[in-house]
PDB file of N, CA and C in Angstrom:
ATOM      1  N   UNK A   1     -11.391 -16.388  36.573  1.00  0.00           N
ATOM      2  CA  UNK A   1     -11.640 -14.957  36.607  1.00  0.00           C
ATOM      3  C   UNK A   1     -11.172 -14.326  35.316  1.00  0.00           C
ATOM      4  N   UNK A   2     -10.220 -13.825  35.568  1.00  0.00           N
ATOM      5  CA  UNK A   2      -9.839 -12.614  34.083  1.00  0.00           C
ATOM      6  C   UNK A   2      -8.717 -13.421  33.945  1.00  0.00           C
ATOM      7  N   UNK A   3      -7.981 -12.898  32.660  1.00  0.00           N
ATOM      8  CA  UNK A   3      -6.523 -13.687  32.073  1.00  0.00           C
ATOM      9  C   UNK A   3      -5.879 -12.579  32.375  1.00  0.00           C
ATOM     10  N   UNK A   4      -4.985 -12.942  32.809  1.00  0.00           N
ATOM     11  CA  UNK A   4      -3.048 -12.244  33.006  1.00  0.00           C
ATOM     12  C   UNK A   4      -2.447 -12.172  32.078  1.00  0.00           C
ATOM     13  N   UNK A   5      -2.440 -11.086  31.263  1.00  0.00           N
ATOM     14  CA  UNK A   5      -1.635 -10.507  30.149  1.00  0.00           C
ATOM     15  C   UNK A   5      -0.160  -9.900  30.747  1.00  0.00           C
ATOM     16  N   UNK A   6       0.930 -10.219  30.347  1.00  0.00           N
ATOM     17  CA  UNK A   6       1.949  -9.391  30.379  1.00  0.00           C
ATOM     18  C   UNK A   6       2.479  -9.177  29.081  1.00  0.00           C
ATOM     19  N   UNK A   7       3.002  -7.527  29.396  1.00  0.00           N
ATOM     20  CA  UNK A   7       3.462  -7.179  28.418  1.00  0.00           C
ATOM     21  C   UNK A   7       4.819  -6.471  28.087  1.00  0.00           C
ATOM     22  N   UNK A   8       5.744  -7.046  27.427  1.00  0.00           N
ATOM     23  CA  UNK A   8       7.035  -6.527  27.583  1.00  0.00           C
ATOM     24  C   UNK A   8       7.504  -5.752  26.966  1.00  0.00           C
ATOM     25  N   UNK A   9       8.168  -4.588  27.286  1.00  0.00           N
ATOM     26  CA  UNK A   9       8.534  -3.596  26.421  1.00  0.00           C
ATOM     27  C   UNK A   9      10.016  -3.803  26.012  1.00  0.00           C
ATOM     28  N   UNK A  10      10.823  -4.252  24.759  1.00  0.00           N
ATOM     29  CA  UNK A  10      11.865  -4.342  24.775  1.00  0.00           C
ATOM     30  C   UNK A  10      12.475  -2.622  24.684  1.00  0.00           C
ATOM     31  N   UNK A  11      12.091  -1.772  23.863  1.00  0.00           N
ATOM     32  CA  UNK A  11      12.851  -0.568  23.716  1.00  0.00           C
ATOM     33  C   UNK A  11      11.677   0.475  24.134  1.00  0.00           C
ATOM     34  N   UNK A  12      12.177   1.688  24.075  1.00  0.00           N
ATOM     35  CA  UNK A  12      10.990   2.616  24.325  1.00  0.00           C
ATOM     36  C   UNK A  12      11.151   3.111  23.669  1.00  0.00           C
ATOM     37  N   UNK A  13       9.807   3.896  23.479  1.00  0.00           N
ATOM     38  CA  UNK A  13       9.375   4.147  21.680  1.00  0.00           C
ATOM     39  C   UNK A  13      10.226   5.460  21.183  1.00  0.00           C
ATOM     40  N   UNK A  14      11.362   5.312  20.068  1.00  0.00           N
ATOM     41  CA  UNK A  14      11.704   6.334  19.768  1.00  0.00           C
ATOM     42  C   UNK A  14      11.629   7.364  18.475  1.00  0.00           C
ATOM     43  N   UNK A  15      11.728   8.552  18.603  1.00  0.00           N
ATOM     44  CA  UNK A  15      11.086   9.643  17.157  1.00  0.00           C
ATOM     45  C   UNK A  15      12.221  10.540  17.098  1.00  0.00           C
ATOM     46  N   UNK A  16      13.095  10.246  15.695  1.00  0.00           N
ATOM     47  CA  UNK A  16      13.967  11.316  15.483  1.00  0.00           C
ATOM     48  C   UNK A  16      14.234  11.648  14.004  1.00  0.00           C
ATOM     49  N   UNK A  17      14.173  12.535  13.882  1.00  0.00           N
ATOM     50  CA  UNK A  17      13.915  13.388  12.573  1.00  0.00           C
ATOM     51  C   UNK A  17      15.893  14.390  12.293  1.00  0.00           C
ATOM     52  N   UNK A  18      16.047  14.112  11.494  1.00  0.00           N
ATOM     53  CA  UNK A  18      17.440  14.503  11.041  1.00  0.00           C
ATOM     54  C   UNK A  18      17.659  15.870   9.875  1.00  0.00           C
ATOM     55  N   UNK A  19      18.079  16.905  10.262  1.00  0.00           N
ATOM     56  CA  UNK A  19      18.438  17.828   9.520  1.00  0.00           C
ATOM     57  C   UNK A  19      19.215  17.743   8.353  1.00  0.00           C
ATOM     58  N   UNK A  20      18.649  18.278   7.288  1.00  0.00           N
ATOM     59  CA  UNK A  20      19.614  18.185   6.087  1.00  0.00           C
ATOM     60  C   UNK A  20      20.566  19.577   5.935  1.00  0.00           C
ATOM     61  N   UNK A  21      22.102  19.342   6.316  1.00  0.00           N
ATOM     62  CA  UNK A  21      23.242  20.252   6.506  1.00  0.00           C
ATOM     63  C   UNK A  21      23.121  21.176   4.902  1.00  0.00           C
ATOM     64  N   UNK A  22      22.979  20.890   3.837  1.00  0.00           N
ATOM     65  CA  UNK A  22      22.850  20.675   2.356  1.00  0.00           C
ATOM     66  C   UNK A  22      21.668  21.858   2.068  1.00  0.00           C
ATOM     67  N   UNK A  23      20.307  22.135   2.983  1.00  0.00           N
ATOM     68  CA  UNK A  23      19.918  23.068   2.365  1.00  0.00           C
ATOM     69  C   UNK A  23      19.976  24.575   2.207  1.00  0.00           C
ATOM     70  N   UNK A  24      19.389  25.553   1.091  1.00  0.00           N
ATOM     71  CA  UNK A  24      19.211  26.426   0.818  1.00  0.00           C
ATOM     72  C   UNK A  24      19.295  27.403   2.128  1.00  0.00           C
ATOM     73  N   UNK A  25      19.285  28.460   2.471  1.00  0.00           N
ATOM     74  CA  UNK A  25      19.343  29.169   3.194  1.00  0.00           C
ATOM     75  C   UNK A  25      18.589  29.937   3.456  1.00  0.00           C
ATOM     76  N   UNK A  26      17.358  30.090   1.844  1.00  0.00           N
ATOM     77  CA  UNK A  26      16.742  30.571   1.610  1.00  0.00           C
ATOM     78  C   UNK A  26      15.228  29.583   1.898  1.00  0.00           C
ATOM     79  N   UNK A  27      15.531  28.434   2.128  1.00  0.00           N
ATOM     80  CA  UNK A  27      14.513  27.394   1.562  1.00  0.00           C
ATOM     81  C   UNK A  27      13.573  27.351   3.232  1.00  0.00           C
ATOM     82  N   UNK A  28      13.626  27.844   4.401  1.00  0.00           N
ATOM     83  CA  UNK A  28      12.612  28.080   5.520  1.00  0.00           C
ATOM     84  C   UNK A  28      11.660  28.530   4.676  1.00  0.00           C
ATOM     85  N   UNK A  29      11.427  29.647   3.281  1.00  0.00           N
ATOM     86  CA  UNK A  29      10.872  30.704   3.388  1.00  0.00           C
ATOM     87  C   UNK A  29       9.703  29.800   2.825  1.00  0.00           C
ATOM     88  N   UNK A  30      10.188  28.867   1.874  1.00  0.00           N
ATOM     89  CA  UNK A  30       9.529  28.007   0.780  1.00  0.00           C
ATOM     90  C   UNK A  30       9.044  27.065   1.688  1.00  0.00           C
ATOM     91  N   UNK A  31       9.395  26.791   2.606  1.00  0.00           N
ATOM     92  CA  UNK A  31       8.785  25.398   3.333  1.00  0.00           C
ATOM     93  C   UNK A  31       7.813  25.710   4.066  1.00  0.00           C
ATOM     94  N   UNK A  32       7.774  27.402   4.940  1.00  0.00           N
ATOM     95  CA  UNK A  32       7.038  28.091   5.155  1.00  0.00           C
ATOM     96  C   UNK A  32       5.720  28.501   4.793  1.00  0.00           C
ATOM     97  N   UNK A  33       5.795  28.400   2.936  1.00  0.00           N
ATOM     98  CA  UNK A  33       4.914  29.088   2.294  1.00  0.00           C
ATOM     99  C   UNK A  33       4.088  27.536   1.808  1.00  0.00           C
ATOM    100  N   UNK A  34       4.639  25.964   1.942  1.00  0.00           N
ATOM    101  CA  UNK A  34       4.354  25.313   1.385  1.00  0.00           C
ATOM    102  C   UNK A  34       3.488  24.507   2.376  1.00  0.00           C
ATOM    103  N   UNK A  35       3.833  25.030   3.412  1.00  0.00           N
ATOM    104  CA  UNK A  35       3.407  24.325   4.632  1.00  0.00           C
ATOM    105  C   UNK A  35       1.417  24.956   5.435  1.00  0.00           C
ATOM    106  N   UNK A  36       1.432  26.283   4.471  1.00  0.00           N
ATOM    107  CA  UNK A  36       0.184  26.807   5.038  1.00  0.00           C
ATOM    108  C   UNK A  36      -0.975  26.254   4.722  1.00  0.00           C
ATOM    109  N   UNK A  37      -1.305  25.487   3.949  1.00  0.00           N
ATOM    110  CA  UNK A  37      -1.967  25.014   3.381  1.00  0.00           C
ATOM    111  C   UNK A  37      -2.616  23.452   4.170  1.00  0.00           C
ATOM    112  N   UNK A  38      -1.490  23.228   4.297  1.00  0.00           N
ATOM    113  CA  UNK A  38      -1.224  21.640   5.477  1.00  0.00           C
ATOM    114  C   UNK A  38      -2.175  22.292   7.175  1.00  0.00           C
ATOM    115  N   UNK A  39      -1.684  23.318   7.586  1.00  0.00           N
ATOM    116  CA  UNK A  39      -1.941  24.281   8.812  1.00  0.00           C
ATOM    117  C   UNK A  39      -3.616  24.161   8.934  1.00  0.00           C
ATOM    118  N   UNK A  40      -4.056  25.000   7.500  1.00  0.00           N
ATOM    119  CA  UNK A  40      -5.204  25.075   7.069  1.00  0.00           C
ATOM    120  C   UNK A  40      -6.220  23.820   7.073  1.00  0.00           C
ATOM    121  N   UNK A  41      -5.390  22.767   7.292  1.00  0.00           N
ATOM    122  CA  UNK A  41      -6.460  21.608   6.564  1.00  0.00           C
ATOM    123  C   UNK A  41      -6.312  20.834   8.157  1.00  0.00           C
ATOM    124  N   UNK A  42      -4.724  21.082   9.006  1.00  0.00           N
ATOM    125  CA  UNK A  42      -4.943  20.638   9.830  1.00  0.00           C
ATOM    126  C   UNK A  42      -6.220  21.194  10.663  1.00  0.00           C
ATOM    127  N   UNK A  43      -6.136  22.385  10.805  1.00  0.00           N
ATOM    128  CA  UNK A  43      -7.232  23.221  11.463  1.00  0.00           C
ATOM    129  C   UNK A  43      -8.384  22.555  11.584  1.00  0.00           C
ATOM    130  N   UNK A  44      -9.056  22.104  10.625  1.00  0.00           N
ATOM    131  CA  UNK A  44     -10.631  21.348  10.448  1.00  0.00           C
ATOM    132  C   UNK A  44     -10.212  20.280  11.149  1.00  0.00           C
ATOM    133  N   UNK A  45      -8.910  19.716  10.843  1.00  0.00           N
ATOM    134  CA  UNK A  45      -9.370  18.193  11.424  1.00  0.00           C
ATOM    135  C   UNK A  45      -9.047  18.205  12.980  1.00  0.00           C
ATOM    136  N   UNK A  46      -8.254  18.993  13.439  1.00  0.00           N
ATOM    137  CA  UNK A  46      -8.045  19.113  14.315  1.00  0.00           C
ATOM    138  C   UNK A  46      -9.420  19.087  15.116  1.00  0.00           C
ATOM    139  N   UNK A  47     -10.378  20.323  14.524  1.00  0.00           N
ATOM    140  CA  UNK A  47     -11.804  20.219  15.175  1.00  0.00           C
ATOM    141  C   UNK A  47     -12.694  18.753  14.918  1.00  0.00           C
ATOM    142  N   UNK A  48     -12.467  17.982  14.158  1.00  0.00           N
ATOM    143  CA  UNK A  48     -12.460  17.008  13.872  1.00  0.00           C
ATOM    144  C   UNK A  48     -12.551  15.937  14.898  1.00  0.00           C
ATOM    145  N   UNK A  49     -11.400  16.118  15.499  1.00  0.00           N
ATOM    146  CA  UNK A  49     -10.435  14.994  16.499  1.00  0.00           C
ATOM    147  C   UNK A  49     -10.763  15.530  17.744  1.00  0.00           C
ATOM    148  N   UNK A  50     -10.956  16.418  18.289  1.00  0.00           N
ATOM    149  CA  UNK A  50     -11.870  16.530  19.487  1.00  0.00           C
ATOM    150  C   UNK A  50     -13.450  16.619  19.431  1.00  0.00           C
ATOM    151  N   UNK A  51     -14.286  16.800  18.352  1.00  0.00           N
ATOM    152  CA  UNK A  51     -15.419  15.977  18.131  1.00  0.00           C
ATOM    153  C   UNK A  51     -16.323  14.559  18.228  1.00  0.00           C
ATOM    154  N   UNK A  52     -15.137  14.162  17.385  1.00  0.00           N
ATOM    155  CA  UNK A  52     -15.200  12.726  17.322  1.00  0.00           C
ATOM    156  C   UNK A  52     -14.777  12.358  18.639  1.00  0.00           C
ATOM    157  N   UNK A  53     -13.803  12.497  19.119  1.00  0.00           N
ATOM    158  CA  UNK A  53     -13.212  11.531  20.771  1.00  0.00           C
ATOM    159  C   UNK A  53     -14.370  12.375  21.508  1.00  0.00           C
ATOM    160  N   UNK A  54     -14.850  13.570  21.633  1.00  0.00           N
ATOM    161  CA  UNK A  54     -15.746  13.714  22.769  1.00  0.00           C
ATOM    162  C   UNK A  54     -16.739  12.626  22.654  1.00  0.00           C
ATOM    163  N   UNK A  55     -17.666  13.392  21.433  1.00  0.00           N
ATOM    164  CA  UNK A  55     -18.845  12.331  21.149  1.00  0.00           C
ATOM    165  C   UNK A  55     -18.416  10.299  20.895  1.00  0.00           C
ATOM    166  N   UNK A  56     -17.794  10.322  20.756  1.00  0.00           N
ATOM    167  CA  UNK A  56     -17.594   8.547  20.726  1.00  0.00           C
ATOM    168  C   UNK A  56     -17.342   8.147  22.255  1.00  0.00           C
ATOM    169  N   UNK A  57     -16.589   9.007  22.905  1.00  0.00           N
ATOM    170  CA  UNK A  57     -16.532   8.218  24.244  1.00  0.00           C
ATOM    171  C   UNK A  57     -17.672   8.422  25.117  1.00  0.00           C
ATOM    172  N   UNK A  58     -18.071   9.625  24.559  1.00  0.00           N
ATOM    173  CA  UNK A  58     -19.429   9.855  25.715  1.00  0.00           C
ATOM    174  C   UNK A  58     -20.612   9.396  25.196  1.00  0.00           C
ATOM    175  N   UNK A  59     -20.885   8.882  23.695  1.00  0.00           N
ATOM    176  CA  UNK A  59     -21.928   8.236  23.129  1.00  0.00           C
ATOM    177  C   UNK A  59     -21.843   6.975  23.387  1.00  0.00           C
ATOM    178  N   UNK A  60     -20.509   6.345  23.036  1.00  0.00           N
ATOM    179  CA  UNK A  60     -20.495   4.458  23.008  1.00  0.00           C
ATOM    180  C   UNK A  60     -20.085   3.947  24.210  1.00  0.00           C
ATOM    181  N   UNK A  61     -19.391   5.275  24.930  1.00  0.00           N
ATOM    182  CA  UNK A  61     -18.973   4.740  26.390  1.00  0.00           C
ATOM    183  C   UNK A  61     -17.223   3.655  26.657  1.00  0.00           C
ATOM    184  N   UNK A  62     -16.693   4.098  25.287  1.00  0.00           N
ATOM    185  CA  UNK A  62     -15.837   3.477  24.883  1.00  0.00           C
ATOM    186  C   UNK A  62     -14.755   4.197  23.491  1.00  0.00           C
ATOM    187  N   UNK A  63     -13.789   4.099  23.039  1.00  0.00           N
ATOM    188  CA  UNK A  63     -13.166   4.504  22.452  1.00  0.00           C
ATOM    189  C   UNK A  63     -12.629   3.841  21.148  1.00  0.00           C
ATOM    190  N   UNK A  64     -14.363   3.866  19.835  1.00  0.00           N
ATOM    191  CA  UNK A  64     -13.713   2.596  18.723  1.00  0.00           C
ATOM    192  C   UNK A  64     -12.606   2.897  18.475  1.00  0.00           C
ATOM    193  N   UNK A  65     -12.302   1.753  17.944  1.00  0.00           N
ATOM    194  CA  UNK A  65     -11.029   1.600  16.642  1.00  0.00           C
ATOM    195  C   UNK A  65     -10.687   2.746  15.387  1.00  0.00           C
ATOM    196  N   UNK A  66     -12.231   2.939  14.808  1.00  0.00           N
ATOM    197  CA  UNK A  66     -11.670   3.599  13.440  1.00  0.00           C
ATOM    198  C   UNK A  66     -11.509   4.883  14.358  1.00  0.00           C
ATOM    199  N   UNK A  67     -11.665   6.142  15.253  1.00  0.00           N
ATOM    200  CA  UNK A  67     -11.694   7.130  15.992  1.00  0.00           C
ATOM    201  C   UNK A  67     -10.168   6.880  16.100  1.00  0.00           C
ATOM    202  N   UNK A  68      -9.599   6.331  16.497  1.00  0.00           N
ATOM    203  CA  UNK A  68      -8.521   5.895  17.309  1.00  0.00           C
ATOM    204  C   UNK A  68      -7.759   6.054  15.857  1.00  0.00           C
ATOM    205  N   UNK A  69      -7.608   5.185  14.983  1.00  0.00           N
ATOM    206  CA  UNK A  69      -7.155   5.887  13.974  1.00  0.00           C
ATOM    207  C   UNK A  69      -6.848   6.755  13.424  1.00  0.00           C
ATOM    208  N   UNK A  70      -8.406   7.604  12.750  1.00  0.00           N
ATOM    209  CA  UNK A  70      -8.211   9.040  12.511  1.00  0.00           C
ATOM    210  C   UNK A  70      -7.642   9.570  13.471  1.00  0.00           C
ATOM    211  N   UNK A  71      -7.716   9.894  14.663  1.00  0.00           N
ATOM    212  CA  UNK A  71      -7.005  10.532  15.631  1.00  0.00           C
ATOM    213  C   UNK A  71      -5.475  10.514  15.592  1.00  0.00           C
ATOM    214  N   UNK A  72      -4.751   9.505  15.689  1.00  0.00           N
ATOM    215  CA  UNK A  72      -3.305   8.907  15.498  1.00  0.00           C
ATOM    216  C   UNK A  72      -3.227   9.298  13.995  1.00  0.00           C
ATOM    217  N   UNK A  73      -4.017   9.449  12.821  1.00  0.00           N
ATOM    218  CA  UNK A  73      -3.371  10.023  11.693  1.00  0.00           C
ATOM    219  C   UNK A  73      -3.363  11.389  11.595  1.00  0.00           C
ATOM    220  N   UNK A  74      -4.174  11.994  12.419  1.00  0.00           N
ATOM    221  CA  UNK A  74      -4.441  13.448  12.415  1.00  0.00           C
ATOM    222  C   UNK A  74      -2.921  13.916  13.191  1.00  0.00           C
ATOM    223  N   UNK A  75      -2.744  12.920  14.351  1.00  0.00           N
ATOM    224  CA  UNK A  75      -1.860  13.569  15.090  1.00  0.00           C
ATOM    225  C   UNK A  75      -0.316  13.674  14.573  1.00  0.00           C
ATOM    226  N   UNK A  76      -0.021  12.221  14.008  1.00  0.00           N
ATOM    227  CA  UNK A  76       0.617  11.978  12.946  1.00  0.00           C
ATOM    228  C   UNK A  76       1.467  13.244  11.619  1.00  0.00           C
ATOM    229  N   UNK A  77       0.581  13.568  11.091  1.00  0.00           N
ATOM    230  CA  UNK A  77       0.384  14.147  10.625  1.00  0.00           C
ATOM    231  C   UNK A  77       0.757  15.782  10.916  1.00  0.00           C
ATOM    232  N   UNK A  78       0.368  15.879  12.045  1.00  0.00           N
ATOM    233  CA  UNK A  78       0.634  17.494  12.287  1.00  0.00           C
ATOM    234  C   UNK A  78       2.050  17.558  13.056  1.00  0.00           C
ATOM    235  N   UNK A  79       2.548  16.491  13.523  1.00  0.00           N
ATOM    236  CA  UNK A  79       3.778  16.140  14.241  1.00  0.00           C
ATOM    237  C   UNK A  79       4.751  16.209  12.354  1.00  0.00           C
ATOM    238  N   UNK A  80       4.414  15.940  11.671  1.00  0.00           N
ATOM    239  CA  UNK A  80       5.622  15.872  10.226  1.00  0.00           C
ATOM    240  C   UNK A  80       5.518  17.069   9.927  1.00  0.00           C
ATOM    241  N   UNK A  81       4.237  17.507   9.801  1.00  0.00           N
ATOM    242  CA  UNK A  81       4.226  19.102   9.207  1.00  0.00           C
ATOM    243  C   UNK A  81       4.592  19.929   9.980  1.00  0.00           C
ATOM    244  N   UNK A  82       4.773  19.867  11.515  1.00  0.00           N
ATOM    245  CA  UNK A  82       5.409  20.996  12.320  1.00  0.00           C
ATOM    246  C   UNK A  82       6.732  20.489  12.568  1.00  0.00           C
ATOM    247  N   UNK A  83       7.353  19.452  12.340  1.00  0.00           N
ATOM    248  CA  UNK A  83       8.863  19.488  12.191  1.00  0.00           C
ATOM    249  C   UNK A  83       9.239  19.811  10.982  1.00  0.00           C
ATOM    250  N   UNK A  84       8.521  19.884   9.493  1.00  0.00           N
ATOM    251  CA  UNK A  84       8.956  19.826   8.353  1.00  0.00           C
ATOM    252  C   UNK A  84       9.052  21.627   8.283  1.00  0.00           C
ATOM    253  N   UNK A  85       8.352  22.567   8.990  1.00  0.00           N
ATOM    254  CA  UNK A  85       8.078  23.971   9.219  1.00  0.00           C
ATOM    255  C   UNK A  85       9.110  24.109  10.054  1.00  0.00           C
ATOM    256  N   UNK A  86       8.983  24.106  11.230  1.00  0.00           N
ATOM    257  CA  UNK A  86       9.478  24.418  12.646  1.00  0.00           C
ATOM    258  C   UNK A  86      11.002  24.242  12.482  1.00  0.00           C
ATOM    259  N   UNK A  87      11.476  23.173  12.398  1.00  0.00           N
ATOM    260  CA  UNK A  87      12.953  22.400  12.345  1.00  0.00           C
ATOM    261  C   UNK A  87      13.871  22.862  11.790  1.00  0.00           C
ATOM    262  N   UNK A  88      13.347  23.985  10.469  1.00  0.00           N
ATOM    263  CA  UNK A  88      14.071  24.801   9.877  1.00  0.00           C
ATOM    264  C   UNK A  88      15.159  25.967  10.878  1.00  0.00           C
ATOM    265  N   UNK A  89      14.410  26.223  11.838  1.00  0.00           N
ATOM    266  CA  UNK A  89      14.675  27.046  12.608  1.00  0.00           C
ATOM    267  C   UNK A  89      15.970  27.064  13.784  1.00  0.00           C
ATOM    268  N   UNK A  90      15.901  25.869  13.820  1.00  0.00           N
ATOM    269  CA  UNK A  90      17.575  25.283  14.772  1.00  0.00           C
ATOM    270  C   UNK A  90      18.033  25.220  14.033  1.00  0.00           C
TER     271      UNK A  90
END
């Protein structure tokens, strides 16, 4: 019949991003202003990434590889730029 895959998870997946004690006080304003641009570009792809996953799963009936990619870099991506913005703030 089918093969029996197991799969073991030794750790669970972890994401932590560390504050630098050291900066400016002033420097939200700059990271702020440096960051709109990133916002902007996410925007398209963002429309992008629910395009593509609608139409690929409902065209191929399946979810390729390169989709799956762009998607995970798009998401990627907007996860650094909204802690590199946001994080300032705690």
């Amino acid at each position: 019949m089918g093969s029996d895959k197991t799969v073991v998870a030794t750790d669970p997946l972890r994401v932590r991003g560390d504050l630098d004690p050291t900066l400016s006080r002033w420097m939200w304003l700059v990271k702020w202003l440096l960051a709109i641009p990133h916002f902007s570009a996410l925007f398209f792809l963002h429309i992008a990434y629910l395009a593509l996953t609608f139409f690929a799963i409902l065209g191929t009936g399946r979810y390729p590889r390169a989709v799956f990619d762009f998607n995970g870099g798009v998401l990627r991506w907007g996860w650094r730029v909204a802690f590199y913005a946001v994080s300032v703030l705690s």
